[in-house]
N, C-alpha and C. Protein backbone atom coordinates (compact mmCIF):
# COMPACT_ATOMS: atom_id res chain seq x y z
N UNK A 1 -30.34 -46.26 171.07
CA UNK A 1 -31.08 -45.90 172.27
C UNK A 1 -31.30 -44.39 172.29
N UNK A 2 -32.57 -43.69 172.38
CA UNK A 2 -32.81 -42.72 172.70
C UNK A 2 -32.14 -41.73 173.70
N UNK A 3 -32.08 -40.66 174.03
CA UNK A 3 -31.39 -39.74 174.99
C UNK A 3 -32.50 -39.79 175.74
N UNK A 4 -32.44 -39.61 177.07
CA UNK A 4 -33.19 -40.18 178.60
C UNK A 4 -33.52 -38.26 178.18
N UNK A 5 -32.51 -37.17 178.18
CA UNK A 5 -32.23 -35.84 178.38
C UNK A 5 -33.84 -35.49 177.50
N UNK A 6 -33.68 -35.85 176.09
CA UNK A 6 -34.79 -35.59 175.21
C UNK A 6 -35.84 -35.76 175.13
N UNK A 7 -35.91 -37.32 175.12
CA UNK A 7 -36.58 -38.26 175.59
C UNK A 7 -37.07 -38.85 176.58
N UNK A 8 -37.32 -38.18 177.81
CA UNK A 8 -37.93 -38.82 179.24
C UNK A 8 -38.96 -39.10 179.16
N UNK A 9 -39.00 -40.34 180.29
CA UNK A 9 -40.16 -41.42 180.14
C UNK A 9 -40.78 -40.48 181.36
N UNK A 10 -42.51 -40.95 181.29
CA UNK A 10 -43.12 -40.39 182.18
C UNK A 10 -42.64 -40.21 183.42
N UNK A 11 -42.25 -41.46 184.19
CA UNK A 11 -41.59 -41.84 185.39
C UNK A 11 -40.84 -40.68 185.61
N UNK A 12 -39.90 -40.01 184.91
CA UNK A 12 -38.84 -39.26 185.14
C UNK A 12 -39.43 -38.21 185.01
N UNK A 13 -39.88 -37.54 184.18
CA UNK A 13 -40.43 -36.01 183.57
C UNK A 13 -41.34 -35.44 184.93
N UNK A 14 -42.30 -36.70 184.83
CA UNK A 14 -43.69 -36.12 185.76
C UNK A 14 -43.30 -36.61 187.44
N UNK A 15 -42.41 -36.85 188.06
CA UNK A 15 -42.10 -37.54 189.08
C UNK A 15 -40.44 -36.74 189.85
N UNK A 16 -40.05 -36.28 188.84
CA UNK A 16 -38.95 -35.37 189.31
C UNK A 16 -38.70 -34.04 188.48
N UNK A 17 -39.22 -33.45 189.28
CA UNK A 17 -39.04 -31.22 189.24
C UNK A 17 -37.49 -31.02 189.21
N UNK A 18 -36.92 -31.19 190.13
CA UNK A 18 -35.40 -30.74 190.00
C UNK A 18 -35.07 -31.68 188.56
N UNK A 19 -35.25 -32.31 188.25
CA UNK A 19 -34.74 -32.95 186.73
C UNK A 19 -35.17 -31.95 185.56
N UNK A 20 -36.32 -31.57 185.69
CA UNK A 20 -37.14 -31.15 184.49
C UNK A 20 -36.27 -30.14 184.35
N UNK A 21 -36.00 -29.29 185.57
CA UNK A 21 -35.58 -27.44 185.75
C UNK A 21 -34.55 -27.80 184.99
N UNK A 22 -33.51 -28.62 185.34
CA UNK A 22 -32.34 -28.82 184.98
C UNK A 22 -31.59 -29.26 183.75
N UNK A 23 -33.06 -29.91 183.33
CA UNK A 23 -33.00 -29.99 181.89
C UNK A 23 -33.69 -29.56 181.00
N UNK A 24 -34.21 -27.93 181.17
CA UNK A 24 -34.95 -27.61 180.74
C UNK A 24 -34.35 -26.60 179.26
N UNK A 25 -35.47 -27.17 178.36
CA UNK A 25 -35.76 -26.69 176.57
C UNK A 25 -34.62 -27.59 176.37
N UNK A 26 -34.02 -29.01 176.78
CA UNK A 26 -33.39 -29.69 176.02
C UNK A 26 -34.64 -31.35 175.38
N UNK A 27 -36.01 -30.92 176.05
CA UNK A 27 -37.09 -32.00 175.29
C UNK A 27 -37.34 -32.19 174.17
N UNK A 28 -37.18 -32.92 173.78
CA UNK A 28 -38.08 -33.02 172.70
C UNK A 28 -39.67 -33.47 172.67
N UNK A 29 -39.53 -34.90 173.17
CA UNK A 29 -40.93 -36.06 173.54
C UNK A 29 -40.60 -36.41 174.93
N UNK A 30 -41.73 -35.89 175.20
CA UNK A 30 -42.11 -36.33 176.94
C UNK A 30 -42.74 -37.31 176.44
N UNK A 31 -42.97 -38.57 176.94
CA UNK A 31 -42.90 -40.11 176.94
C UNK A 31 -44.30 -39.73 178.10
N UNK A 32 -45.48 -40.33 177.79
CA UNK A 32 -46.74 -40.26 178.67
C UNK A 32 -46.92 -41.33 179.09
N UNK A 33 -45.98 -42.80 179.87
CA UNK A 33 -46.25 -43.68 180.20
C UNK A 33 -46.07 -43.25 181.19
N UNK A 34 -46.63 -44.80 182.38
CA UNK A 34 -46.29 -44.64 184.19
C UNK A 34 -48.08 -43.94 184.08
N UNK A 35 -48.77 -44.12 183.56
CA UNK A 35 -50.56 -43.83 183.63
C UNK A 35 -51.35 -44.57 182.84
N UNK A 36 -52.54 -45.04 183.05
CA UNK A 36 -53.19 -45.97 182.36
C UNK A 36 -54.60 -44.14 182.30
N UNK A 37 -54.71 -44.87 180.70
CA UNK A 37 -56.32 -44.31 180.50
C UNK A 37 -55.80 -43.04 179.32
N UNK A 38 -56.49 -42.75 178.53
CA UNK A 38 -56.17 -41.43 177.74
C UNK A 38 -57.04 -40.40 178.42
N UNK A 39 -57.70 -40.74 178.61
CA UNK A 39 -57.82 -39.21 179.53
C UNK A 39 -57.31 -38.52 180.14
N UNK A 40 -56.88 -39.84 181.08
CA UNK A 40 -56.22 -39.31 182.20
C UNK A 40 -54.22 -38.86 181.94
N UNK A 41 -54.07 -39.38 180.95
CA UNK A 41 -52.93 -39.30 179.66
C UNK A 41 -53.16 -37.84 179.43
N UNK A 42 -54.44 -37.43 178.53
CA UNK A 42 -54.70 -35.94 178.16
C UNK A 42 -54.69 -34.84 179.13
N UNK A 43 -54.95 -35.60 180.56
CA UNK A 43 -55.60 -33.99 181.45
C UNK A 43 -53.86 -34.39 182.07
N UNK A 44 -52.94 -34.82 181.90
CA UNK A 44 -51.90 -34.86 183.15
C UNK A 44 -50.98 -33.76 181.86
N UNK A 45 -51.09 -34.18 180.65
CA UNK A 45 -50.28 -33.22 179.84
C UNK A 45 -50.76 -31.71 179.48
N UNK A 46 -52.11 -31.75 179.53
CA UNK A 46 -52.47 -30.21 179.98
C UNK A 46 -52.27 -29.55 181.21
N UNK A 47 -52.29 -30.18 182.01
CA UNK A 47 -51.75 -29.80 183.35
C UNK A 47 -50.24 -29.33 183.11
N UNK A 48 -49.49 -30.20 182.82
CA UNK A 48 -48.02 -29.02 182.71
C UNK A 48 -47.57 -28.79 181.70
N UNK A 49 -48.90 -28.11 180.70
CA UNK A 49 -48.70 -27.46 179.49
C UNK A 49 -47.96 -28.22 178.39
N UNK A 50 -48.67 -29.16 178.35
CA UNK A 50 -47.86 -29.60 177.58
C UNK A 50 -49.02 -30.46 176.34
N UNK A 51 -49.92 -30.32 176.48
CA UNK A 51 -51.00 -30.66 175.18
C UNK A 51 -51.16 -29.55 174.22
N UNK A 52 -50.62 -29.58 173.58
CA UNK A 52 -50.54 -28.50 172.61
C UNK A 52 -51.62 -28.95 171.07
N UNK A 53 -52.99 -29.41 171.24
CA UNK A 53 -54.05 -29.83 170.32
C UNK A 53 -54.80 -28.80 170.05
N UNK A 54 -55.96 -29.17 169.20
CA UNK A 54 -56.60 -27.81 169.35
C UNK A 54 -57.92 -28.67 169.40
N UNK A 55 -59.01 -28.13 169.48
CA UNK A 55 -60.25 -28.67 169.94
C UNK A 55 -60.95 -29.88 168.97
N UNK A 56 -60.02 -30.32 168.01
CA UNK A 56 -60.10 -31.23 166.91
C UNK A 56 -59.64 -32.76 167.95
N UNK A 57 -59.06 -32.56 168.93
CA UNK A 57 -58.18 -33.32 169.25
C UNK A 57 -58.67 -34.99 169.78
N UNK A 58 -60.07 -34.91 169.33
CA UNK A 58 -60.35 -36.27 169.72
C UNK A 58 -61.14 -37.08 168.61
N UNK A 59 -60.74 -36.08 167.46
CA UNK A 59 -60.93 -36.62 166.33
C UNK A 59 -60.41 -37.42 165.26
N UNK A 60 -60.85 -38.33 164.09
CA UNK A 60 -59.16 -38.61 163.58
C UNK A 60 -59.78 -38.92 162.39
N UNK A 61 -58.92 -39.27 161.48
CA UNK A 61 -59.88 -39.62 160.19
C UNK A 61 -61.35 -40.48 160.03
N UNK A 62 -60.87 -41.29 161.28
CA UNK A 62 -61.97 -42.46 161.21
C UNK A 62 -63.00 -42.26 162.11
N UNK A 63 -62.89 -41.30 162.82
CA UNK A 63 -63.88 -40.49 163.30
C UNK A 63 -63.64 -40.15 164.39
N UNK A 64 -64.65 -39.78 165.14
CA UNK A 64 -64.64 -39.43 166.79
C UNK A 64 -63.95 -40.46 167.57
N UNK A 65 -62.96 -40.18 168.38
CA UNK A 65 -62.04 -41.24 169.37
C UNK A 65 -63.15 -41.50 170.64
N UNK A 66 -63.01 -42.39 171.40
CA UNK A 66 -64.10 -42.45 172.25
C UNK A 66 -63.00 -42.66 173.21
């Protein structure tokens, strides 16, 4: 089983501030569930800095992501 500390699921990360502070630079993978849609997936992790892509990012071998 994963560490909840490292590893927080959306629910937890994006839903409780006093958690994050408290466990903060012990992340590894913020877990982007608890949202439907990649967009809306992409703009909630740029929002608290946390999309770290570069303008390639909706690209992939097989082409443009839609």
């Amino acid at each position: 089983m994963l560490s909840q500390v490292a590893f927080p699921t959306g629910g937890l990360y994006f839903n409780d501030a006093a958690w994050v502070k408290e466990t903060k630079g012990k992340h590894v993978i913020v877990h982007n569930n608890y949202i439907i849609g990649y967009d809306r997936k992409m703009r909630r992790f740029q929002d608290y800095g946390l999309w770290l892509v570069d303008d390639h990012a909706l690209e992939s071998p097989l082409g443009k992501l839609q």
